[in-house]
Protein backbone atom coordinates (compact mmCIF):
# COMPACT_ATOMS: atom_id res chain seq x y z
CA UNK A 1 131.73 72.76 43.20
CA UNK A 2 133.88 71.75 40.19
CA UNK A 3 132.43 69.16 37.93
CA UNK A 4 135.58 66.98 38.56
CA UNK A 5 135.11 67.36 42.43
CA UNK A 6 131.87 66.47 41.76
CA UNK A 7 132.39 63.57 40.48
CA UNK A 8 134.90 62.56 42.62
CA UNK A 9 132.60 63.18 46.06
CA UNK A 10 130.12 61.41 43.99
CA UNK A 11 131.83 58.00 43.23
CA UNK A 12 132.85 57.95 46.95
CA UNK A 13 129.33 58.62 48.03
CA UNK A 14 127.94 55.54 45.76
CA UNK A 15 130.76 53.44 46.86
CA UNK A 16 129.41 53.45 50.57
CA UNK A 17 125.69 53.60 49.64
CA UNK A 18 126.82 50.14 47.80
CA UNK A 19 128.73 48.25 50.80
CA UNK A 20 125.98 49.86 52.90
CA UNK A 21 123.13 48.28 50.78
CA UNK A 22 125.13 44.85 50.04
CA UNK A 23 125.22 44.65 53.95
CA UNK A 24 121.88 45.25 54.42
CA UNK A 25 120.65 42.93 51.54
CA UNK A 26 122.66 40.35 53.11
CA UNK A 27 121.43 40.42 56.78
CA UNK A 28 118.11 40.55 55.13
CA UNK A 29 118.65 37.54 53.20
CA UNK A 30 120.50 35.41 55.89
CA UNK A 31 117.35 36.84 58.87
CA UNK A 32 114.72 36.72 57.06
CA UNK A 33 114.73 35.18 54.11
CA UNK A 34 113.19 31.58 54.37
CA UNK A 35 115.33 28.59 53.17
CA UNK A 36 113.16 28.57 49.86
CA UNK A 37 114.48 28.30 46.17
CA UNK A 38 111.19 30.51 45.25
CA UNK A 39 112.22 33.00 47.50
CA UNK A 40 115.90 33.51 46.76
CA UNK A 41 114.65 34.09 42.98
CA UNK A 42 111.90 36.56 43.70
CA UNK A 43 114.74 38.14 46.64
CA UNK A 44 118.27 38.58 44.45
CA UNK A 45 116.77 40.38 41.28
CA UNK A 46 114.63 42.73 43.40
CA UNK A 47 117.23 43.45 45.26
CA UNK A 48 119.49 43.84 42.40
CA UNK A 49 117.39 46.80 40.85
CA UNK A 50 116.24 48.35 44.13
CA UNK A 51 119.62 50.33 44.74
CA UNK A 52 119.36 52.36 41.61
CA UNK A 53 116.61 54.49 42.55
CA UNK A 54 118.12 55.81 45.86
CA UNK A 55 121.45 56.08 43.62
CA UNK A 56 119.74 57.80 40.52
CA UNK A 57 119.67 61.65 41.93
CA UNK A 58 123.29 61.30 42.95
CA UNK A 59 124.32 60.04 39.46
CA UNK A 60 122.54 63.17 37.77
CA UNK A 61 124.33 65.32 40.75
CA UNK A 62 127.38 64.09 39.43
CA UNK A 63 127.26 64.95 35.51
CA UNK A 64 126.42 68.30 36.98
């Protein structure tokens, strides 16, 4: 496949793993999460870093 294919297949694919993992991090946060300042601080950043390491192989895919 041609690197600019590539790339283009690529962004697509990491714009629906995002929406798909904002969606998830938000049911989990309005489900589960308990109504706790503590918790929303330890919740957001871990979230917030999780989503790169699925991402990370499909990044390196990308620049080929």
């Amino acid at each position: 496949m041609p690197l600019r294919q590539r790339k283009l297949v690529g962004s697509l694919l990491l714009l629906v793993w995002m929406l798909l993992y904002t969606a998830i991090c938000v049911q989990i946060a309005v489900s589960w999460l308990p109504d706790s300042h503590l918790a929303r601080l330890i919740f957001y950043p871990v979230a917030g870093i999780l989503w790169v390491f699925p991402a990370r192989p499909l990044v390196f895919w990308m620049r080929g």
